[in-house]
Protein backbone atom coordinates (compact mmCIF):
# COMPACT_ATOMS: atom_id res chain seq x y z
CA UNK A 1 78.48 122.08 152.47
CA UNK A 2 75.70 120.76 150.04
CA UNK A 3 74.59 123.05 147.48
CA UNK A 4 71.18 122.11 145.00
CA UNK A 5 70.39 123.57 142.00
CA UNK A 6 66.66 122.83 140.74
CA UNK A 7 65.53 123.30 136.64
CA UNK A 8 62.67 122.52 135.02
CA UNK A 9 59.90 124.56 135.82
CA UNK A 10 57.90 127.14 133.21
CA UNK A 11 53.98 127.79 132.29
CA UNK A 12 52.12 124.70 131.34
CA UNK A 13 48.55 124.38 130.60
CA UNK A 14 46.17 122.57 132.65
CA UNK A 15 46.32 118.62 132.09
CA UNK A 16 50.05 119.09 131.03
CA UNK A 17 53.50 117.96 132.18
CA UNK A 18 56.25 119.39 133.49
CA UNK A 19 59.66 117.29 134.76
CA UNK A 20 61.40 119.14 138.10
CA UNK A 21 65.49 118.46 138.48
CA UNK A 22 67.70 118.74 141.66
CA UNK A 23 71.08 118.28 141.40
CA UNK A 24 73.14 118.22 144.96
CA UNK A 25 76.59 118.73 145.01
CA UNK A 26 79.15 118.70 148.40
CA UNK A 27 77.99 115.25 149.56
CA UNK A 28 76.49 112.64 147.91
CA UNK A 29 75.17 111.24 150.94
CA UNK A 30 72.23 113.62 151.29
CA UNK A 31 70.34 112.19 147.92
CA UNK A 32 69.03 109.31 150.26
CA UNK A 33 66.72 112.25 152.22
CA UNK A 34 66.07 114.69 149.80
CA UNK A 35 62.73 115.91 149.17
CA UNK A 36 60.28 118.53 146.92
CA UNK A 37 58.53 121.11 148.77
CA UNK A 38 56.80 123.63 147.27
CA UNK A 39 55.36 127.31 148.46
CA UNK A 40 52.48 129.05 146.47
CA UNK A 41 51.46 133.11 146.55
CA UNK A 42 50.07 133.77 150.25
CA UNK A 43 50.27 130.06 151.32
CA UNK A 44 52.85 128.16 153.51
CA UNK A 45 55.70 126.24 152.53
CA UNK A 46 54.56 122.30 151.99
CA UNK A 47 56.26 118.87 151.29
CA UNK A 48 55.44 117.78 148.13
CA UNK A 49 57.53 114.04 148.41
CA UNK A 50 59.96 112.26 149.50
CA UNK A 51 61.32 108.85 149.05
CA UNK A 52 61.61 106.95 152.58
CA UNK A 53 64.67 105.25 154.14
CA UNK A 54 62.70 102.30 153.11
CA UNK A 55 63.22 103.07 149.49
CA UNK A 56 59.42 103.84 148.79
CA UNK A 57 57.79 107.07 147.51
CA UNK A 58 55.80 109.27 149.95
CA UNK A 59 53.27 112.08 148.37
CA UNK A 60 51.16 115.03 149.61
CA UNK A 61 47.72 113.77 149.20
CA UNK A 62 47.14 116.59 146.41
CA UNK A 63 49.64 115.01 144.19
CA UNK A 64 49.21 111.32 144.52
CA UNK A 65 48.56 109.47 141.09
CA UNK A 66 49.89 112.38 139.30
CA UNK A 67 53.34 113.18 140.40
CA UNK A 68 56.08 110.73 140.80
CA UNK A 69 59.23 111.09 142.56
CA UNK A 70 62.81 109.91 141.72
CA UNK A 71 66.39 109.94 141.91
CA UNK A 72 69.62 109.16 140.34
CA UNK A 73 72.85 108.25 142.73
CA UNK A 74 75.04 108.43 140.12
CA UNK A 75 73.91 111.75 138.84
CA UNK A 76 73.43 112.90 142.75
CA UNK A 77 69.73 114.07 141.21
CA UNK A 78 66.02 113.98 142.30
CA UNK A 79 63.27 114.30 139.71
CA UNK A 80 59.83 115.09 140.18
CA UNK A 81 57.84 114.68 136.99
CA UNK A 82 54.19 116.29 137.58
CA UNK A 83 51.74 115.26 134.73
CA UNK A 84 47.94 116.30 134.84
CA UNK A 85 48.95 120.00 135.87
CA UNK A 86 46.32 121.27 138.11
CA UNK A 87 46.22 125.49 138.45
CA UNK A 88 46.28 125.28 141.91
CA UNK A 89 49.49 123.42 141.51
CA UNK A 90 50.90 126.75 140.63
CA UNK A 91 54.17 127.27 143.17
CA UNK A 92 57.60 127.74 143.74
CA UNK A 93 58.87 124.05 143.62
CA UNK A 94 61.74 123.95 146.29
CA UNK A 95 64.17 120.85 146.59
CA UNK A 96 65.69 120.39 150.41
CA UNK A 97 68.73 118.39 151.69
CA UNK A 98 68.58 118.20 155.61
CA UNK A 99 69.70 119.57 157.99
CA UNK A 100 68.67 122.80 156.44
CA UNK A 101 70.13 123.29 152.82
CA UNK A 102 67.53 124.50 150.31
CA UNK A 103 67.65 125.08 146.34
CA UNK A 104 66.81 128.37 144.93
CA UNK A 105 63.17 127.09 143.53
CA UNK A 106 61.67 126.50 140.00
CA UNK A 107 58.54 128.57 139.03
CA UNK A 108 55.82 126.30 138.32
CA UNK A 109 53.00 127.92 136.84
CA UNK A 110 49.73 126.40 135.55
CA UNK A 111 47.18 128.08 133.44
CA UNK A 112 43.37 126.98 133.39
């Protein structure tokens, strides 16, 4: 059983910064393919990033240069730090541990 628990999100103004936190618990195995989604009003569910079995960082093409994935093995903890806040990065930031294990989401919300 893996449970996540995600903090961090709030209202931000455009061109600010907000830092995203997942912390897994039950298995410390499933940090290695954790990843961000994220779901905004009246719009499918979409992956946001992951870091590959490879080690590297993978991004939705929205986000690149401006969001930056992490994690901490010790802490059993993915970050996502989002700087230059868009509005229509306005979502519910999910984190996901596979095979199907889901946080409860972080309201992101971005004002122009």
């Amino acid at each position: 059983q893996v449970q996540l628990v995600e903090s961090g999100g709030g209202l931000v103004q455009a061109g600010g910064s907000l830092r995203l936190s997942c912390a897994a618990s039950g298995t410390i195995l499933v940090i290695n393919r954790m990843r961000w989604y994220r779901q905004a009003p009246g719009k499918q569910r979409e992956l946001v990033a992951f870091i590959n079995s490879g080690g590297s960082p993978n991004y939705a093409d929205s986000v690149k240069g401006r969001f930056t994935i992490s994690r901490d093995n010790v802490l059993n903890t993915i970050y996502l730090q989002m700087n230059s806040l868009k509005p229509e990065d306005t979502a519910i930031y999910y984190c996901f541990a596979p095979p199907a294990y889901w946080g409860q989401g972080t309201q992101v919300t971005v004002s122009s």
